[in-house]
Protein backbone atom coordinates (compact mmCIF):
# COMPACT_ATOMS: atom_id res chain seq x y z
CA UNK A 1 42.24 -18.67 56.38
CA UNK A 2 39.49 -20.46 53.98
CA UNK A 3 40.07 -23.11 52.15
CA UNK A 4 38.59 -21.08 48.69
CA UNK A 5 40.84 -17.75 47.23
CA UNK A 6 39.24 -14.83 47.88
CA UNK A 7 39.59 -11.21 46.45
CA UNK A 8 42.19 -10.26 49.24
CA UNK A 9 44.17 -12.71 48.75
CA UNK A 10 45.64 -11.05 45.31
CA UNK A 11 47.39 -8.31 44.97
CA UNK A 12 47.89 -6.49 41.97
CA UNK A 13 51.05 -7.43 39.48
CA UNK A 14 53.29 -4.41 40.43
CA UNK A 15 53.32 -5.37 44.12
CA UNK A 16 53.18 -9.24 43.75
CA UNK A 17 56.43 -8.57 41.61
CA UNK A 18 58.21 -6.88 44.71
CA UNK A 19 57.97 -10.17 46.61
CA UNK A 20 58.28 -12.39 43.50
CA UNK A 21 61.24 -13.84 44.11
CA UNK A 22 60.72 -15.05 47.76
CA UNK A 23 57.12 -16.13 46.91
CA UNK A 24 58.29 -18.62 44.04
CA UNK A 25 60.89 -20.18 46.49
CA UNK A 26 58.44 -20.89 48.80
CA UNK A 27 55.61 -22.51 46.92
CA UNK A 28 58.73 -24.23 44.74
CA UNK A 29 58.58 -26.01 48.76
CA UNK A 30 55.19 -26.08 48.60
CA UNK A 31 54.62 -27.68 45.52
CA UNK A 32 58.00 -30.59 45.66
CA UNK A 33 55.90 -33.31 47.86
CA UNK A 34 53.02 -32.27 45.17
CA UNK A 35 54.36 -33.59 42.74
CA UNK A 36 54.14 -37.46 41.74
CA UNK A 37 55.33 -39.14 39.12
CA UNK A 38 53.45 -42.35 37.90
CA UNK A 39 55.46 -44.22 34.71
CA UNK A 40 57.29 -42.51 32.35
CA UNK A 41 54.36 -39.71 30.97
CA UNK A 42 52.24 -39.25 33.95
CA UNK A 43 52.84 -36.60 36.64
CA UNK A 44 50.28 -35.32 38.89
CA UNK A 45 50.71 -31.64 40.59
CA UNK A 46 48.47 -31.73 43.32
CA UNK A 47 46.90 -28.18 44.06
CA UNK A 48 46.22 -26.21 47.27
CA UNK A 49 45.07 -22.63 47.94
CA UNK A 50 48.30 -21.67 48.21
CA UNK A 51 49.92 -22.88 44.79
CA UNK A 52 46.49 -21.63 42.73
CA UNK A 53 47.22 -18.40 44.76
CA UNK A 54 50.35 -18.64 43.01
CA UNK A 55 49.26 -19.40 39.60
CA UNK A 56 46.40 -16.34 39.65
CA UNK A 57 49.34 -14.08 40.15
CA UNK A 58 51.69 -15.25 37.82
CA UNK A 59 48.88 -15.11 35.05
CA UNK A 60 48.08 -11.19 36.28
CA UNK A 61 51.81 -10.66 36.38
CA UNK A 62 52.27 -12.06 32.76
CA UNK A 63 48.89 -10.52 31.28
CA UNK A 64 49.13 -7.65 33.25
CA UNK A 65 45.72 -7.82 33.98
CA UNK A 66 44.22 -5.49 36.19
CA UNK A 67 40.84 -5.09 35.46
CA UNK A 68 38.67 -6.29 38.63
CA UNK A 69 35.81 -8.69 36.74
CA UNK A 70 39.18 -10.16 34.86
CA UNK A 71 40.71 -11.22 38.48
CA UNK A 72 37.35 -12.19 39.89
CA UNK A 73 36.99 -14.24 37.07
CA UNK A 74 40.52 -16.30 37.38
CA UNK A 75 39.48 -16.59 41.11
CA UNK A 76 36.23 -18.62 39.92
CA UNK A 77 38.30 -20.56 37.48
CA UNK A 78 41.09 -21.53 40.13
CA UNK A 79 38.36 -22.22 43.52
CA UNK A 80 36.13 -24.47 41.17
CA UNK A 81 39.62 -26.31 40.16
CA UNK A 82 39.70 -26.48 44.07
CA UNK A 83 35.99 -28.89 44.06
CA UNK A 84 34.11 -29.53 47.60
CA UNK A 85 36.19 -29.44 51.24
CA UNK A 86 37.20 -32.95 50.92
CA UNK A 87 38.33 -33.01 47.38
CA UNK A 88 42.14 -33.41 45.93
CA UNK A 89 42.17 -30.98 43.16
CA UNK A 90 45.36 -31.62 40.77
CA UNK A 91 46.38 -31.17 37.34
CA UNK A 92 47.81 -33.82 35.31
CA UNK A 93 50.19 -33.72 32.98
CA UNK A 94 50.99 -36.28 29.85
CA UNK A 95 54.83 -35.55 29.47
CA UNK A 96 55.79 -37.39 25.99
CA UNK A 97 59.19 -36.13 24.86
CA UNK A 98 58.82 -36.97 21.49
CA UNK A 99 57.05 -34.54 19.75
CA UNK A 100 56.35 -37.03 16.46
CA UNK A 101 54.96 -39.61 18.77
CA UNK A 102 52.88 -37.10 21.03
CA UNK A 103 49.93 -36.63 18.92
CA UNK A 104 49.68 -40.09 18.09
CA UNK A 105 49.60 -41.10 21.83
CA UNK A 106 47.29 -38.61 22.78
CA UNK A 107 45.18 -40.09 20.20
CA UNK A 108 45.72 -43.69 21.73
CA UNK A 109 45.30 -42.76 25.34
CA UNK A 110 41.77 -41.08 24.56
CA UNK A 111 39.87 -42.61 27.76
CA UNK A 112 42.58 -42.40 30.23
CA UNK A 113 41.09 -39.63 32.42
CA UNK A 114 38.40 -42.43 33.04
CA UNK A 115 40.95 -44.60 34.39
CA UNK A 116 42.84 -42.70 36.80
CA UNK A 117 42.44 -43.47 40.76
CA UNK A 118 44.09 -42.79 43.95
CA UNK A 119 43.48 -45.63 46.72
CA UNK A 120 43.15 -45.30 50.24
CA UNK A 121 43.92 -47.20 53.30
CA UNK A 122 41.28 -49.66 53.09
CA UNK A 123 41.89 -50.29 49.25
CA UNK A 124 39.01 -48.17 48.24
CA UNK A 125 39.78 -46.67 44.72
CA UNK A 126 38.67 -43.39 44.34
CA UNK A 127 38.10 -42.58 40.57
CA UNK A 128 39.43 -39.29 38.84
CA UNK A 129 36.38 -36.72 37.98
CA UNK A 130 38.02 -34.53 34.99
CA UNK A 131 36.03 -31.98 33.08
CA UNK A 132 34.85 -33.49 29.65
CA UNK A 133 35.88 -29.88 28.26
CA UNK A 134 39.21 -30.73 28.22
CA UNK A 135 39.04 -33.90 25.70
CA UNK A 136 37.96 -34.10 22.48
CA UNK A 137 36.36 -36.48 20.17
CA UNK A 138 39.72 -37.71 18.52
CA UNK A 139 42.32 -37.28 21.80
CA UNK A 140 42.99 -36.58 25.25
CA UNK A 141 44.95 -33.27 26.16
CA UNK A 142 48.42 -33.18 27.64
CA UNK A 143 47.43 -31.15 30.52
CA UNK A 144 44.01 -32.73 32.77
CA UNK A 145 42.30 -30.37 35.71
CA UNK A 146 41.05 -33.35 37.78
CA UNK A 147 39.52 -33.57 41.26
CA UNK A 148 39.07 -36.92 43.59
CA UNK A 149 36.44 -36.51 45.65
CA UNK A 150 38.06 -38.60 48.37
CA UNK A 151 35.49 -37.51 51.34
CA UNK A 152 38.97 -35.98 53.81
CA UNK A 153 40.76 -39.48 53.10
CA UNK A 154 44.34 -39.19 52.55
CA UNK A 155 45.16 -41.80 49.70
CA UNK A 156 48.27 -44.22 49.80
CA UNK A 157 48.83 -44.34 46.11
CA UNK A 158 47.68 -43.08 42.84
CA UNK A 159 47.69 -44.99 39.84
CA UNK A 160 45.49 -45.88 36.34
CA UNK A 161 44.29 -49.16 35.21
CA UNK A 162 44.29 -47.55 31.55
CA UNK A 163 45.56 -50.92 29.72
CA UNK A 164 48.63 -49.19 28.09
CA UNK A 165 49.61 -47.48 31.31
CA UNK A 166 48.69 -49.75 34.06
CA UNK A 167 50.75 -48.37 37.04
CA UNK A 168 50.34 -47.60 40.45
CA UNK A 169 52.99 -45.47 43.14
CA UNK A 170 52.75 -46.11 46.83
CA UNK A 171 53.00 -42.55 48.22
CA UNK A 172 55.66 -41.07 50.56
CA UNK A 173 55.02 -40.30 54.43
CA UNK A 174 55.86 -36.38 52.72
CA UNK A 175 53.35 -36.61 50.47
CA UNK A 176 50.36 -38.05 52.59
CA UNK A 177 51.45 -35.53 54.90
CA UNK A 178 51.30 -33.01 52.49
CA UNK A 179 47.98 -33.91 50.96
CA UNK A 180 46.51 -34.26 54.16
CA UNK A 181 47.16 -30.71 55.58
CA UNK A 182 45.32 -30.14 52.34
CA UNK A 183 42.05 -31.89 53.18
CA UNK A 184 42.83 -30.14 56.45
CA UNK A 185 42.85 -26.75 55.59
């Protein structure tokens, strides 16, 4: 198995549906050590073939899409989320609860892509690289595809220097494990 999603690898909606429910459990697993929480808003989903597997179905499921250049073209979307072998492809999402205060922050926090890292061993920060797309002039969006090109090196933590977030989180033994069978694969 590659580390990219190829054409075989989906099936269409009617007969990802049959296994559905068994599929979800299991990338639910996949996806738990995946997931890391830094402060109160920030929580990174780390991706794998496996989980964008996972999300290319659900969309064809939900859109009932079944037209062959549509799937080829959420397979492009989802492998260049994936970046280079050595890359940590994840998507971050800005969780603010209050739904008054959530435009204004996004507004404030314009910048913060720039400021996200994940360090490794030897203290080497390893700067976010986020697709410009996905902020505008006036604010940051609430959901960030991001990649860290961190050359096969499993980080230790992941954190931002952004001034009104400052935070890092030491990861778990379950999460470098998990993110290094990642660079693995």
């Amino acid at each position: 198995m590659g580390r990219m999603i190829e054409r075989g690898d989906i099936v269409d909606y009617q007969t990802y549906d049959d296994g559905r429910d068994a599929t979800r459990e299991r990338i639910f697993e996949v996806k738990r050590p995946r997931r890391i929480h830094l402060g109160e808003h920030l929580t990174f989903l780390f991706e794998n073939r496996d989980t964008l597997t996972y999300q290319i179905q659900e969309i064809m499921r939900a859109e009932r899409i079944v037209r062959e250049s549509a799937i080829r073209d959420e397979i492009d979307v989802y492998n260049a989320m994936l970046g280079d072998p050595g890359d940590l492809a994840c998507a971050l999402l800005i969780e603010i609860e209050d739904a008054e205060r959530r435009p204004v922050l996004l507004r404030e926090w314009l910048g913060l892509e720039q400021a996200l890292y994940v360090r490794l061993d030897d203290d080497t920060l390893v700067r976010a690289v986020y697709d410009p797309a996905q902020v505008g002039d006036d604010r940051i969006s609430a959901v960030q595809y991001l990649r860290f090109p961190v050359a096969g090196r499993t980080p230790v933590a992941i954190g931002t220097d952004f001034a009104a977030l400052t935070d890092e989180a030491p990861l778990t033994d379950e999460q470098r494990a998990a993110l290094a069978a990642d660079l693995a694969a």
